[in-house]
N, C-alpha and C. Protein backbone atom coordinates (compact mmCIF):
# COMPACT_ATOMS: atom_id res chain seq x y z
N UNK A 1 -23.45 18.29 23.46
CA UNK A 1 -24.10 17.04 23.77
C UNK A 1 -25.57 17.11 23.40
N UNK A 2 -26.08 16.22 22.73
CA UNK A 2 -27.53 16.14 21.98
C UNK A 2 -28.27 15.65 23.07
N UNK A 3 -29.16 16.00 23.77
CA UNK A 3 -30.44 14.69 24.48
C UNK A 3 -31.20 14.22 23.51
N UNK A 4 -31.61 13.13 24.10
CA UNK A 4 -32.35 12.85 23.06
C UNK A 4 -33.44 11.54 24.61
N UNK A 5 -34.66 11.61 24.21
CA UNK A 5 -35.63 11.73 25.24
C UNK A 5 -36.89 10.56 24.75
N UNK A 6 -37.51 9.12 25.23
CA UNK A 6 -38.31 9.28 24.42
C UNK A 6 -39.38 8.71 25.21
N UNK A 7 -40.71 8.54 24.81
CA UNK A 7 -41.86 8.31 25.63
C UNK A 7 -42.77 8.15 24.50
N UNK A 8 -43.88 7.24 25.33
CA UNK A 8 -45.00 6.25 24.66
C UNK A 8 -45.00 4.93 24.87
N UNK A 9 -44.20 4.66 25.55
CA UNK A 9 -44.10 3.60 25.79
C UNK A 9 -45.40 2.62 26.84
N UNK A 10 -45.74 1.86 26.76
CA UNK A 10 -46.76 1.07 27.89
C UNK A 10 -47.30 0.07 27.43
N UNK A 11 -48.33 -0.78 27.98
CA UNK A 11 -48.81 -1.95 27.70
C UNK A 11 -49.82 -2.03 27.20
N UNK A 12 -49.81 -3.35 26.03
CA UNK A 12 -51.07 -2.98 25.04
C UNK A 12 -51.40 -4.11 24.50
N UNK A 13 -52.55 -4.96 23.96
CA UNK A 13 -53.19 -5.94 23.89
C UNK A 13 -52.33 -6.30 22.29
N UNK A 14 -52.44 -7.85 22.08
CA UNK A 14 -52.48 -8.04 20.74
C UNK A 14 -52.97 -7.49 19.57
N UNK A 15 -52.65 -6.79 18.55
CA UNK A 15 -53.73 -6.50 17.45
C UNK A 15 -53.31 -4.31 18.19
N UNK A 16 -53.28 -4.11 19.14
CA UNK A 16 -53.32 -2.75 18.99
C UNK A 16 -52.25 -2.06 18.24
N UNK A 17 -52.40 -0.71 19.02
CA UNK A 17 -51.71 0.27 18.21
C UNK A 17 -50.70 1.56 19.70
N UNK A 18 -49.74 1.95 19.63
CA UNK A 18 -49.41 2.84 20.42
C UNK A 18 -48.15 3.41 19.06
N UNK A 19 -48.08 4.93 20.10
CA UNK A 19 -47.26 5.79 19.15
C UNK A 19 -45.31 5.86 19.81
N UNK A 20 -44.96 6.29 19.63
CA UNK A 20 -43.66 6.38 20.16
C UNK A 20 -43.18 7.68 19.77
N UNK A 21 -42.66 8.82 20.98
CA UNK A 21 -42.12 9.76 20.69
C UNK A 21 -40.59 10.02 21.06
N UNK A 22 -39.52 10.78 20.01
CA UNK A 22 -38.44 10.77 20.63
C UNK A 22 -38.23 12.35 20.22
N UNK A 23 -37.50 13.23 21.08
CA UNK A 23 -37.50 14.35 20.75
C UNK A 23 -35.70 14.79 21.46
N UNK A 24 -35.25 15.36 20.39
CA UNK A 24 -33.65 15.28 20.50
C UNK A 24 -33.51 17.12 20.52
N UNK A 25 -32.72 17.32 21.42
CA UNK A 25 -32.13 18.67 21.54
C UNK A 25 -30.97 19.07 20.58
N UNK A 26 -30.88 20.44 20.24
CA UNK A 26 -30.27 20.60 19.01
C UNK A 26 -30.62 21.70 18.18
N UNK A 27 -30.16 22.44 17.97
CA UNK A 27 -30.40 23.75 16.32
C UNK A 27 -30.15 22.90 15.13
N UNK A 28 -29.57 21.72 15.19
CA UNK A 28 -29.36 21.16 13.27
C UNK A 28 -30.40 20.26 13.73
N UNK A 29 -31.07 19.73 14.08
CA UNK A 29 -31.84 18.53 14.16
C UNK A 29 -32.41 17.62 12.99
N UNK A 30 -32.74 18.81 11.95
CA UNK A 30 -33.14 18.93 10.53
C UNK A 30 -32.18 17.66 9.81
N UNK A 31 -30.62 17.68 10.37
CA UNK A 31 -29.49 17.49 9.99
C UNK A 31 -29.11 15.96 10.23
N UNK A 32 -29.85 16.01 11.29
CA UNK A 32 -29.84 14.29 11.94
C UNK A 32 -30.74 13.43 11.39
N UNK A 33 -29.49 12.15 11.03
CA UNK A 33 -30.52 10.70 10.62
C UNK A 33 -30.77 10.11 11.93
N UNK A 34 -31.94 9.69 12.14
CA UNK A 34 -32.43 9.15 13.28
C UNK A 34 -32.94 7.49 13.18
N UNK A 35 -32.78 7.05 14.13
CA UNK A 35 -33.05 5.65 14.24
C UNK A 35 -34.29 5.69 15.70
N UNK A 36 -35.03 4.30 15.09
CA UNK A 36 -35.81 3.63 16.44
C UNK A 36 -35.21 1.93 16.64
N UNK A 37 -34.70 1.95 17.64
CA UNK A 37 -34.37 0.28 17.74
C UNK A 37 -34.85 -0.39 18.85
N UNK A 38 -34.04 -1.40 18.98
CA UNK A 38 -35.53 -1.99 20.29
C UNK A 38 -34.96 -3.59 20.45
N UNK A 39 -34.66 -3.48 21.79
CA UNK A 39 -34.02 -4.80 22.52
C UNK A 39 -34.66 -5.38 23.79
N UNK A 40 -34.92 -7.20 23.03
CA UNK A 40 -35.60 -7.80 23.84
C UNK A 40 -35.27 -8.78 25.02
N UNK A 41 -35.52 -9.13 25.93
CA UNK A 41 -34.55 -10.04 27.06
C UNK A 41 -33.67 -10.40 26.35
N UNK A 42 -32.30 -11.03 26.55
CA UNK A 42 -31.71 -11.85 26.17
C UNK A 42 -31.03 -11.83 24.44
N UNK A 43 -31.52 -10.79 23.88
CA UNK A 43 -31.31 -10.65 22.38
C UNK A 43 -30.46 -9.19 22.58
N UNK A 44 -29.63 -9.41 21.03
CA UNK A 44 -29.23 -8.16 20.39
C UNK A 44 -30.11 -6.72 20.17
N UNK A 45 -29.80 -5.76 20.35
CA UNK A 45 -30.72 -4.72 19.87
C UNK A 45 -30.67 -4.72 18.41
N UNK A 46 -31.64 -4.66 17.78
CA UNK A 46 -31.35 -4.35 16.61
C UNK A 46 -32.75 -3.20 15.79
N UNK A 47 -32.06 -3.08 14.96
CA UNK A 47 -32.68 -1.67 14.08
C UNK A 47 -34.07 -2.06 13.97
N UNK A 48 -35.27 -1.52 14.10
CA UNK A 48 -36.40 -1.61 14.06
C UNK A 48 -37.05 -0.05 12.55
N UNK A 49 -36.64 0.96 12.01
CA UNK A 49 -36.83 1.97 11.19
C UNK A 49 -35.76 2.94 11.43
N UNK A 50 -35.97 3.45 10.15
CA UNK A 50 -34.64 4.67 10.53
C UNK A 50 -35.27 5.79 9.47
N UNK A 51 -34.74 6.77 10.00
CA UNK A 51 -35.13 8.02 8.89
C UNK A 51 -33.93 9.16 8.81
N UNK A 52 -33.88 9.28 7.44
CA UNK A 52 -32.89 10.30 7.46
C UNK A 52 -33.44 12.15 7.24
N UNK A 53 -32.08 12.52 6.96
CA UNK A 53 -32.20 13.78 6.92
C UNK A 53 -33.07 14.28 5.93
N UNK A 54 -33.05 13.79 4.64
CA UNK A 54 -34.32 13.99 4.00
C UNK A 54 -35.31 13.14 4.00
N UNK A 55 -35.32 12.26 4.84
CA UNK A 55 -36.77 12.55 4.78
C UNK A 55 -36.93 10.21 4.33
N UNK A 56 -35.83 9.74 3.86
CA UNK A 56 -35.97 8.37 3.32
C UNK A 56 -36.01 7.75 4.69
N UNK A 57 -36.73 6.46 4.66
CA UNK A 57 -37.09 5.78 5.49
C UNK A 57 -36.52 4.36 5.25
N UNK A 58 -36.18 3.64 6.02
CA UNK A 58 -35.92 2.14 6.17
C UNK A 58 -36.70 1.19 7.19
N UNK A 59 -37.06 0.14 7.13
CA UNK A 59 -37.64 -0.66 8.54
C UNK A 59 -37.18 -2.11 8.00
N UNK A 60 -36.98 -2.62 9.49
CA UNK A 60 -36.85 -4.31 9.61
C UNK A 60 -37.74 -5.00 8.98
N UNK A 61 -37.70 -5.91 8.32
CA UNK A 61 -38.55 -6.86 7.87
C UNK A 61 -39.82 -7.34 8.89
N UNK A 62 -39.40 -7.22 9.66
CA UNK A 62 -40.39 -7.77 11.04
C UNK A 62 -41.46 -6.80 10.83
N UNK A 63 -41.43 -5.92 10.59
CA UNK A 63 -42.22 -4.56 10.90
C UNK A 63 -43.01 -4.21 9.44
N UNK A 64 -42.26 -4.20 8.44
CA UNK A 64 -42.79 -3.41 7.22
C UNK A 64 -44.30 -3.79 7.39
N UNK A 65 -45.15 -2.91 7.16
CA UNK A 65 -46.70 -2.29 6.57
C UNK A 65 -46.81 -2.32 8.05
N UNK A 66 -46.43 -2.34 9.12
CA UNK A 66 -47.12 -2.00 10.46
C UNK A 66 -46.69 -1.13 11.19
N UNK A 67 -45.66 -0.41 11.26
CA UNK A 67 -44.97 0.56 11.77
C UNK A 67 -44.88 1.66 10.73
N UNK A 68 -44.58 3.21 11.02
CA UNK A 68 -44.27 4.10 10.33
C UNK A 68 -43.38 4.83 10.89
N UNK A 69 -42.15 5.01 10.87
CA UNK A 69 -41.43 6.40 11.20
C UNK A 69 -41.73 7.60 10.54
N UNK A 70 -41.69 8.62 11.15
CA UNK A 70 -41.69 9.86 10.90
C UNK A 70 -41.19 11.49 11.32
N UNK A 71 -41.38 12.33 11.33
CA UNK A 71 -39.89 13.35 11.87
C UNK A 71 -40.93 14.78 12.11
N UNK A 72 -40.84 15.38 12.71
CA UNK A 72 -41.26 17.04 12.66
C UNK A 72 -40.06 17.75 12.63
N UNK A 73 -39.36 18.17 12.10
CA UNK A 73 -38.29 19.14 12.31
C UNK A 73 -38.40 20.46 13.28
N UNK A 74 -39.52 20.56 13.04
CA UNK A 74 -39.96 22.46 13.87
C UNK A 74 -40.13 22.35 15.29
N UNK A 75 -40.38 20.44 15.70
CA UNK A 75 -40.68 19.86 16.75
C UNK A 75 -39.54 19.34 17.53
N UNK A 76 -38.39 19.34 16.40
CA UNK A 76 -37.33 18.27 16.93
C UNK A 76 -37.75 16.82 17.02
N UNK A 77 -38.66 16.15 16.50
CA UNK A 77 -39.33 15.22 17.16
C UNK A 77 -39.10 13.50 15.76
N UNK A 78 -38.95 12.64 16.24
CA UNK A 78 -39.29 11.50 15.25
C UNK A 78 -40.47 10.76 15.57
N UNK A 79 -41.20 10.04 15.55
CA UNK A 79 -42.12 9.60 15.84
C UNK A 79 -42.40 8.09 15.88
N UNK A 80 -42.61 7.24 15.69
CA UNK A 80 -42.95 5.59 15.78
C UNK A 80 -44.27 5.18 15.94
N UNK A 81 -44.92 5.17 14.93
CA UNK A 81 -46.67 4.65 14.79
C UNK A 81 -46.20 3.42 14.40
N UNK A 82 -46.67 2.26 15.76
CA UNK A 82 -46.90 0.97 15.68
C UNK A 82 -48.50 0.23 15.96
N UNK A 83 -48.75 -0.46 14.73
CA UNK A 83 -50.02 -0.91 14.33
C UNK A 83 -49.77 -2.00 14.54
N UNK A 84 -50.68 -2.73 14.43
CA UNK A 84 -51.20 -4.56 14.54
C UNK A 84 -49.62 -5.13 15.61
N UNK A 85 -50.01 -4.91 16.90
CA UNK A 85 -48.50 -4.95 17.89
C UNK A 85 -48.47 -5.83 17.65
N UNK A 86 -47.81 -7.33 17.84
CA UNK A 86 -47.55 -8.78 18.10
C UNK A 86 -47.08 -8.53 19.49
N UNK A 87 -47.06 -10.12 20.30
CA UNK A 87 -46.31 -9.90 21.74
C UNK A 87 -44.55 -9.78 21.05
N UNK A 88 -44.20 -10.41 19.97
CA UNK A 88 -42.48 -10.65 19.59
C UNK A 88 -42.38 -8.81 19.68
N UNK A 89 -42.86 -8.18 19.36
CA UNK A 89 -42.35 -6.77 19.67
C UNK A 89 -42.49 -6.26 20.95
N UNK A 90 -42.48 -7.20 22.30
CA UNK A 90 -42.15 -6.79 23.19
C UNK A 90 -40.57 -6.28 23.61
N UNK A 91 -40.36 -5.40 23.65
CA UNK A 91 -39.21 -4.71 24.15
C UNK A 91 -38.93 -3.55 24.59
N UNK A 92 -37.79 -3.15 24.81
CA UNK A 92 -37.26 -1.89 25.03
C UNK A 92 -36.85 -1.03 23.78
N UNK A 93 -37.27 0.11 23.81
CA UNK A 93 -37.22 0.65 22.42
C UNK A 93 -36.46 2.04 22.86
N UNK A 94 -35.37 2.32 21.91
CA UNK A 94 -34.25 2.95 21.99
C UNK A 94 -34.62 4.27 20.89
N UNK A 95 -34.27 5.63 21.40
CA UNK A 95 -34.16 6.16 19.86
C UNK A 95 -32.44 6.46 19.99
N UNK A 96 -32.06 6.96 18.26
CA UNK A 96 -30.80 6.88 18.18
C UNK A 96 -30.46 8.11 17.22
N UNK A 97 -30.05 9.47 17.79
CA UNK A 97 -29.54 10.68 16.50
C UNK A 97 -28.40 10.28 16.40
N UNK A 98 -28.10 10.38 14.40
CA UNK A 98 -26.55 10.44 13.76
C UNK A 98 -26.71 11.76 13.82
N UNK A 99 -25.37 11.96 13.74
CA UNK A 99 -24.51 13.14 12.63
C UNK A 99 -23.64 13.34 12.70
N UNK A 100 -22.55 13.51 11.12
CA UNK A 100 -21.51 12.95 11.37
C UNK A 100 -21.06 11.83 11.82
N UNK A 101 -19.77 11.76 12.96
CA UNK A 101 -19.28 10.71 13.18
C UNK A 101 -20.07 10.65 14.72
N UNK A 102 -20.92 11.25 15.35
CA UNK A 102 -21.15 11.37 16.26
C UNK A 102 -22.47 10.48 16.36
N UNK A 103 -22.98 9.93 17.57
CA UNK A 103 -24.48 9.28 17.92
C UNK A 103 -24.75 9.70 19.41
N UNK A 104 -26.15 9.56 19.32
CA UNK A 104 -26.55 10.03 21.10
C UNK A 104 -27.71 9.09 20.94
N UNK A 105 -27.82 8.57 22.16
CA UNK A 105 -28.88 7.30 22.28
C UNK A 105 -29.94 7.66 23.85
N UNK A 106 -31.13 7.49 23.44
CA UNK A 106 -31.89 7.73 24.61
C UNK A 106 -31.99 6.90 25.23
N UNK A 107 -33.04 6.66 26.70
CA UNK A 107 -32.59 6.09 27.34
C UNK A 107 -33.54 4.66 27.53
N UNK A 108 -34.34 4.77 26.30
CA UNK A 108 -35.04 3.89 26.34
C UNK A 108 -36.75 3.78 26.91
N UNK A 109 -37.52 3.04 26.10
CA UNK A 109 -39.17 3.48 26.74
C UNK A 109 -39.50 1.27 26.38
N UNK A 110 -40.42 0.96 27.59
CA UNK A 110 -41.06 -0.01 27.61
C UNK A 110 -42.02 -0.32 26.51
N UNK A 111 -41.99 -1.20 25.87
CA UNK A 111 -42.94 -1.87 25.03
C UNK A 111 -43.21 -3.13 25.59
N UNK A 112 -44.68 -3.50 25.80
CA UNK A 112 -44.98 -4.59 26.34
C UNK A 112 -46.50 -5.27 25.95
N UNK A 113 -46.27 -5.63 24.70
CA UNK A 113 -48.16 -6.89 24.34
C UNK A 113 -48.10 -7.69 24.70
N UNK A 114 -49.38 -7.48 25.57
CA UNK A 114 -49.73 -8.82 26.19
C UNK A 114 -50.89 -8.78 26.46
N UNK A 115 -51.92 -9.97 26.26
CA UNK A 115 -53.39 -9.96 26.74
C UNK A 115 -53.41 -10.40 28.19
């Protein structure tokens, strides 16, 4: 069973910036494509960046040039640098390890802009 853990989450003005950490237990970790997703009242969760095993990146349209995913392997760790917040990215933000046919989902961290 993978944990997978994440934090950074808290409240932050229009226009800022906060980081997002998720850090997954594991010896292959290297091995895992990882996701950040993120569900708001009343809506679907849906995919917010993803990064794989080597290293390629994807993000939602909502997001491109303001968010960055990123990974430490030696750390176990993915990361989520979110820039210029909007309040619409208020939510709950999920991380998500593949591998294989398998997924493990954390348990979720608060996102909340608001002036």
């Amino acid at each position: 069973q993978v944990q997978v853990v994440e934090s950074g989450g808290g409240l932050v003005q229009p226009g800022g910036s906060l980081r997002l950490s998720c850090a997954a237990s594991g010896s292959i970790f290297n091995t895992y494509n990882m996701g950040w997703y993120r569900q708001a009242p009343g809506k679907q969760r849906e995919l917010v960046a993803g990064i794989t095993s080597g290293g390629r990146t994807n993000y939602a349209d909502s997001v491109k040039g303001r968010f960055t995913i990123s990974r430490d392997n030696a750390k176990n760790t993915v990361y989520l640098q979110m820039n210029s917040l909007k309040p619409e990215d208020t939510a709950v933000y999920y991380c998500n390890a593949a591998y294989s046919r398998h997924e493990w989902w954390g348990q979720g961290t608060q996102v909340t802009v608001s002036s």
